[in-house]
Protein backbone atom coordinates (compact mmCIF):
# COMPACT_ATOMS: atom_id res chain seq x y z
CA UNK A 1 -77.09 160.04 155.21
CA UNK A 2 -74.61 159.57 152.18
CA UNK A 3 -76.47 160.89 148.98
CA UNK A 4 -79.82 161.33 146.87
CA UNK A 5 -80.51 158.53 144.70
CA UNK A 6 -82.18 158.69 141.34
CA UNK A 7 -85.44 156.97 142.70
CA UNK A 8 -85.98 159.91 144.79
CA UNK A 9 -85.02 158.15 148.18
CA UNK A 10 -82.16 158.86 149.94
CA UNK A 11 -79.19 156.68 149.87
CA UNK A 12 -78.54 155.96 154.08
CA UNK A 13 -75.93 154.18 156.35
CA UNK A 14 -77.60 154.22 160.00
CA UNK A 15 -77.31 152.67 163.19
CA UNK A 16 -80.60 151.48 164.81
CA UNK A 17 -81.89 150.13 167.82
CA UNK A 18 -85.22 148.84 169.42
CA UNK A 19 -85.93 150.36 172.46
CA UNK A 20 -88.63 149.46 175.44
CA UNK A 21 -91.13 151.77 174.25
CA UNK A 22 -94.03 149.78 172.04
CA UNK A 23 -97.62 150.73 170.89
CA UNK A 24 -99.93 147.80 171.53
CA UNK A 25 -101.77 146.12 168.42
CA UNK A 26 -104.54 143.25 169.29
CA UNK A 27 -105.59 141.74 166.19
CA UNK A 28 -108.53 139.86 165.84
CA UNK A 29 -110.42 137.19 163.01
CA UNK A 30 -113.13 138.79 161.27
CA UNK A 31 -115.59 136.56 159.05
CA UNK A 32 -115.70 138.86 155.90
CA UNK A 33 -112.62 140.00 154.21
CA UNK A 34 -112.50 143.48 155.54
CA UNK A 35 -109.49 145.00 157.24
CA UNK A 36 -110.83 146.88 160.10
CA UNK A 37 -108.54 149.81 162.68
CA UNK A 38 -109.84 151.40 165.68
CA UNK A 39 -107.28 153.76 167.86
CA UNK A 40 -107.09 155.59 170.94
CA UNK A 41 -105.39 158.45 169.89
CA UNK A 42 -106.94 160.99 167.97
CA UNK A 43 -105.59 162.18 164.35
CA UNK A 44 -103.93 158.85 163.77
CA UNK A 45 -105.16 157.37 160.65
CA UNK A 46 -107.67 154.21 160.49
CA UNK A 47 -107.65 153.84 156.40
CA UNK A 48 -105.11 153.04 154.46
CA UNK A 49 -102.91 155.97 154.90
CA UNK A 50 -101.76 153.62 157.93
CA UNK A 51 -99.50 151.19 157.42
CA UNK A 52 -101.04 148.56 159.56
CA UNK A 53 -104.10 148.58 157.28
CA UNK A 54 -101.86 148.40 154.06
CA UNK A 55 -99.83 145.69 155.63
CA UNK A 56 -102.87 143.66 156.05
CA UNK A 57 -104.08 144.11 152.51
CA UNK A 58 -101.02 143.67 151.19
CA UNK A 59 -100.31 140.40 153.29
CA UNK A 60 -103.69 138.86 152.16
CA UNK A 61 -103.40 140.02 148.34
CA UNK A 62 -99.94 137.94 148.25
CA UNK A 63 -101.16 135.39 150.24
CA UNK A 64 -104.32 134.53 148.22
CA UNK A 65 -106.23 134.72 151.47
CA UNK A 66 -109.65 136.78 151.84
CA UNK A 67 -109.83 136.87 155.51
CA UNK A 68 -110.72 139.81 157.41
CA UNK A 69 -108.61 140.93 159.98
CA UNK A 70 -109.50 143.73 162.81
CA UNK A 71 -106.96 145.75 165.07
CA UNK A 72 -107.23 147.81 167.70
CA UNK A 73 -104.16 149.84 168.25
CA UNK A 74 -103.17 151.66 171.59
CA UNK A 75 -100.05 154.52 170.80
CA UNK A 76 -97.55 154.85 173.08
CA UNK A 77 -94.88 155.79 170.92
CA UNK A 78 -95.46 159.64 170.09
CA UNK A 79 -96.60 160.28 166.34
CA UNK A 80 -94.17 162.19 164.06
CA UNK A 81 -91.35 161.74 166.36
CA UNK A 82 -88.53 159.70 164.36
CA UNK A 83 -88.96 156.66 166.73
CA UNK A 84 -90.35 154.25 164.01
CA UNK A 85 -93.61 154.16 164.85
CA UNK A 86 -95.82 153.58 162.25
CA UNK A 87 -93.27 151.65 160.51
CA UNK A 88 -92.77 149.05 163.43
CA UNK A 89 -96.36 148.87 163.38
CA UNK A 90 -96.65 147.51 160.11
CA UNK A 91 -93.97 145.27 160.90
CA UNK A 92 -95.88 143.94 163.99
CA UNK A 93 -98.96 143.33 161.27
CA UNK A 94 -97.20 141.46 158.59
CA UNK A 95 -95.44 139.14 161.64
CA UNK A 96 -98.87 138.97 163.38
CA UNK A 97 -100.76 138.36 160.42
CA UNK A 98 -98.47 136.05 159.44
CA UNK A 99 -99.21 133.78 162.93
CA UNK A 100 -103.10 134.49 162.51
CA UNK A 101 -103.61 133.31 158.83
CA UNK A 102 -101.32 130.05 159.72
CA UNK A 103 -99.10 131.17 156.40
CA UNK A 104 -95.55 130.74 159.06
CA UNK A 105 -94.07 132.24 156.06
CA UNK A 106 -90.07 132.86 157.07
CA UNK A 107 -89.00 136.27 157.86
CA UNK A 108 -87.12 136.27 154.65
CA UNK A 109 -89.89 136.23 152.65
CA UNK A 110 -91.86 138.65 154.53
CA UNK A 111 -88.99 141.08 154.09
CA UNK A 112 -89.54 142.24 150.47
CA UNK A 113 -93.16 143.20 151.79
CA UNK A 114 -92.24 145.06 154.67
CA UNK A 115 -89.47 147.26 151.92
CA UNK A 116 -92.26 147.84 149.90
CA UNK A 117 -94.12 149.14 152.72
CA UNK A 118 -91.73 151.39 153.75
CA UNK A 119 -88.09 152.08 153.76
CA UNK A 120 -87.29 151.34 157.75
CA UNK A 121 -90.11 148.41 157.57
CA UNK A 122 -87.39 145.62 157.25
CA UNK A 123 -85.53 146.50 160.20
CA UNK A 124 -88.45 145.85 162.43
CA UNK A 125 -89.19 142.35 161.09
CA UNK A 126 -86.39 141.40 162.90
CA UNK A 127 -85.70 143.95 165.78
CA UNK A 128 -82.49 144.61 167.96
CA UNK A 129 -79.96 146.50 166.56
CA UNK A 130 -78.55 146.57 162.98
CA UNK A 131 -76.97 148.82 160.69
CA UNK A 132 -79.53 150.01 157.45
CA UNK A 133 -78.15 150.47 154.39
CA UNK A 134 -79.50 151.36 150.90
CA UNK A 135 -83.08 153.34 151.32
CA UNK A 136 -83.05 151.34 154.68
CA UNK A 137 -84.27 148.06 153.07
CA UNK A 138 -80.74 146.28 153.57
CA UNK A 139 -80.36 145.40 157.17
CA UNK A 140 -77.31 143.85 158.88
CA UNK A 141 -77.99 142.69 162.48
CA UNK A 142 -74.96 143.46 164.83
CA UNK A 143 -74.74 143.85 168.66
CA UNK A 144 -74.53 146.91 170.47
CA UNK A 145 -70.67 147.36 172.82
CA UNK A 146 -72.48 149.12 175.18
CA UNK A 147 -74.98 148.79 177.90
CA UNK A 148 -76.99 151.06 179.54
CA UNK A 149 -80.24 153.47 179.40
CA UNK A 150 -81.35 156.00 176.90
CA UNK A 151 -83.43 158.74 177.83
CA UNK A 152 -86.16 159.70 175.36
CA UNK A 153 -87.27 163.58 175.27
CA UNK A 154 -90.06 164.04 173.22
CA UNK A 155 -91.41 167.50 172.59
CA UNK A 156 -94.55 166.85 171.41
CA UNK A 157 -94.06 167.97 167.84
CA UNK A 158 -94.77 167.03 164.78
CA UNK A 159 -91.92 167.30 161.85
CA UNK A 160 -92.65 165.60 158.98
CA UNK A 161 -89.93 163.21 157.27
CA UNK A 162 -90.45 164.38 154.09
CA UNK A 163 -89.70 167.96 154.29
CA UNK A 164 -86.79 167.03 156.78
CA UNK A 165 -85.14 165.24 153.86
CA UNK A 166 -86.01 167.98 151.22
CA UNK A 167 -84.01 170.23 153.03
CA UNK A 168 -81.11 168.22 153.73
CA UNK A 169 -78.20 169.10 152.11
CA UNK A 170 -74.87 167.38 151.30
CA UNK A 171 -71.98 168.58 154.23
CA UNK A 172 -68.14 169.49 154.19
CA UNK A 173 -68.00 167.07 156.98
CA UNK A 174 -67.45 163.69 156.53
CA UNK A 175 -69.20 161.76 159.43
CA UNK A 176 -66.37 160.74 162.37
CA UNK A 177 -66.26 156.98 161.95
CA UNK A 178 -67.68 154.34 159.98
CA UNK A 179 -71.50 153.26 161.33
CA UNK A 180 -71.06 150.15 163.53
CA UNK A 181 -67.47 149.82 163.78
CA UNK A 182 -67.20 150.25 167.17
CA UNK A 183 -69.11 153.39 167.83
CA UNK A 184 -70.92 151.69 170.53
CA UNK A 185 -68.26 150.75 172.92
CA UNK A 186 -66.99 152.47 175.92
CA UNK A 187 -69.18 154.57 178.80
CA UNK A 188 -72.19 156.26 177.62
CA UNK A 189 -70.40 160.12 177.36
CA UNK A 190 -67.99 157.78 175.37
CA UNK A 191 -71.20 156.63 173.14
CA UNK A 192 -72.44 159.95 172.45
CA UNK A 193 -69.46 161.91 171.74
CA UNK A 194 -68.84 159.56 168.95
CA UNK A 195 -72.76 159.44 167.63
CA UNK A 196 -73.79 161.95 164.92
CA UNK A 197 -77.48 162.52 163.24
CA UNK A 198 -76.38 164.07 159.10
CA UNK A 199 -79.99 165.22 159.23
CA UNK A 200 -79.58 167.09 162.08
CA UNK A 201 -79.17 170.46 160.45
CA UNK A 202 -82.55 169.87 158.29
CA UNK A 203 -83.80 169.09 161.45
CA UNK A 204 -83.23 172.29 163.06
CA UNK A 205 -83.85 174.45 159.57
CA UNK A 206 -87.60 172.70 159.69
CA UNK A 207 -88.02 172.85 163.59
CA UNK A 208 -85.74 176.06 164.92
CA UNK A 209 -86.95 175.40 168.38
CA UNK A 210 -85.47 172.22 168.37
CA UNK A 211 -81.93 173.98 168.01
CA UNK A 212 -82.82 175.66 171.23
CA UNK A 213 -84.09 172.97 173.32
CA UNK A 214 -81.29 171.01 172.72
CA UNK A 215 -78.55 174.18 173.76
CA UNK A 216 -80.99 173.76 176.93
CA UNK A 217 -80.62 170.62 177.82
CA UNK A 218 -77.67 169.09 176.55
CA UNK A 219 -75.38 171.05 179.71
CA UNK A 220 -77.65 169.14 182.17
CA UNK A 221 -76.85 166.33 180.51
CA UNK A 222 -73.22 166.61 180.24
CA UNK A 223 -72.91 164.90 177.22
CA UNK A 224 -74.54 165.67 173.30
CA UNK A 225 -78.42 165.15 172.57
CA UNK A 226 -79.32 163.80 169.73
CA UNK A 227 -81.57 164.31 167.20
CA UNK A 228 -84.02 160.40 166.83
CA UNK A 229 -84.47 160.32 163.01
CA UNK A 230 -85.86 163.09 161.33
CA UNK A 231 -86.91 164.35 164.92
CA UNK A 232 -88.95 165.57 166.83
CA UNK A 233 -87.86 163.41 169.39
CA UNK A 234 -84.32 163.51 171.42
CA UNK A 235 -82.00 161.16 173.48
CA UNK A 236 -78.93 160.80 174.97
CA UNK A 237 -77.74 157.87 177.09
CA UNK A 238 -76.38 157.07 180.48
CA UNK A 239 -74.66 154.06 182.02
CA UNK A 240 -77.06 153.69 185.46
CA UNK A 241 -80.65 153.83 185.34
CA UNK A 242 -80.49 155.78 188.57
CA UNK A 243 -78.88 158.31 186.44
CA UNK A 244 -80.60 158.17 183.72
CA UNK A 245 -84.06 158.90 185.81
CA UNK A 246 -83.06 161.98 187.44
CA UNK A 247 -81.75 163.67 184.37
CA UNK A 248 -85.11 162.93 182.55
CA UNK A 249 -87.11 163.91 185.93
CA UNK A 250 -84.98 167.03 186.10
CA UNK A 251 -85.54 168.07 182.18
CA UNK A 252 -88.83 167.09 181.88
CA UNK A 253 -89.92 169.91 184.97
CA UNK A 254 -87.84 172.88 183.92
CA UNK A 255 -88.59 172.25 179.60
CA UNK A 256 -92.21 170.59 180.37
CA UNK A 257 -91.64 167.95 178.34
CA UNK A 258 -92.74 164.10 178.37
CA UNK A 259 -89.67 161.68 178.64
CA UNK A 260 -89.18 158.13 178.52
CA UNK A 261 -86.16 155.76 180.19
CA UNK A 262 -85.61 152.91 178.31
CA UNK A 263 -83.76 150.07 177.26
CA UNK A 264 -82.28 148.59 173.79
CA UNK A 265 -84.96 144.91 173.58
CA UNK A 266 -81.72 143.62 172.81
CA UNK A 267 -80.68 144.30 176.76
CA UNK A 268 -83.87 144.52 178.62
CA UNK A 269 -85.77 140.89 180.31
CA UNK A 270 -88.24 139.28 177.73
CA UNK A 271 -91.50 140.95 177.41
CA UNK A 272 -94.52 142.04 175.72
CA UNK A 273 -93.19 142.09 172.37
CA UNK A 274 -96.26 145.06 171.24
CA UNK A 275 -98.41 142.61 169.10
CA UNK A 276 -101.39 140.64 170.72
CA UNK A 277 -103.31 138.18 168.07
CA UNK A 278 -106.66 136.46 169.03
């Protein structure tokens, strides 16, 4: 976080990555020009206060096209978390969308769409790990120093973005390094003793048990827990996965909560890349 800007976003230097954890999309031809979204899990919406859906009208009103699409959309990735889920979701449309309709427009030019979608849209047009810049529409790929697992801790809570960011403030602190410039090397303790989260104390004044859980478990960690995002979601990371599955076993009895081991994409085998078209 580095200032407000006089558009009302937030002016941002951050270092992401894609991990292993995806919601599934399957998108199929429909023979009017209706966008259609069906989901598994309740509360998540199917109109266009999703992005998939305005990602598909969007797509077609710049492409000329009036073909219909439908999706059906399984979550996996926890809503109001600060894991990029709805935003790599409309990613996944405008890249799937882009297959289905036969446009094979270049990522370049889908990028512009994906900013006006959202701020962190961009990044996941092209995945792996970058540094965002600006609101989060200027991304610079780079590779991560490190290898290893992250352990996800999600709490099951909802914190919304927007009041997160209201209540951030400007600090004393100036953050300990640079993003990117070598943050990322050495052992994982190494790798989170030099990460930092500048929204982290909005964070906690919005979600006070969040200060808490983390005082819990960062000492079975041994090493800082991080704030994902604007939260609700935590992680650290860990060198073996060995490791890294008995601390999130361990935590997730004694705090009840869900967890996830996982990978950066850029590490992990080839896979399901999250986005089926038919």
């Amino acid at each position: 976080m580095v200032a407000r800007r006089d558009d009302g976003f937030h002016e941002i230097e951050s270092l992401v990555s894609a991990v292993t954890l995806y919601d599934l999309l399957e998108f199929t031809g429909r023979g009017d020009s209706g966008v259609e979204l069906s989901c598994d899990c309740p509360g998540v919406p199917t109109d266009e206060g999703n992005l998939i859906v305005q990602a598909a009208m969007l797509l077609s009103k710049e492409a000329g096209r009036r073909s219909g699409v439908a999706c059906r959309l399984t979550k996996r990735i926890p809503v109001g978390g600060g894991l990029g889920g709805g935003s790599s979701n409309g990613a996944s449309t405008l890249t799937a969308l882009n297959r289905l309709w036969g446009l094979n427009w270049p990522t370049d030019r889908l990028m512009p769409l994906a900013a006006s979608l959202g701020s962190d849209v961009p990044f996941f047009l092209r995945g792996g790990s970058a540094v965002m810049s600006g609101r989060g529409e200027q991304v610079r790929p780079v590779r991560l120093g490190w290898q290893g697992w992250i352990v996800l801790l999600l709490p099951g809570i909802g914190v919304s973005s927007g009041a997160v960011y209201r209540a951030w403030r400007p600090g004393a602190e100036s953050p300990p390094a640079p993003v990117g410039c070598g943050m990322t090397r050495g052992s994982a303790i190494d790798l989170m003793g030099r990460t930092f989260n500048m929204l982290e104390p909005a964070v906690m004044e919005v979600c006070p048990v969040l200060e808490g859980l983390i005082a819990g478990v960062a000492p079975r960690a041994g090493r800082p827990v991080r704030v994902s995002g604007s939260g609700s979601a935590l992680f650290t990371a860990f060198d073996a996965e060995l490791e890294a599955a008995r601390f999130a076993r361990r935590v997730g009895e004694e705090f009840n909560l869900e967890t996830r081991v996982v990978q950066p994409v850029e590490q992990a085998s080839p896979g399901n890349n999250g986005c089926e078209t038919s």
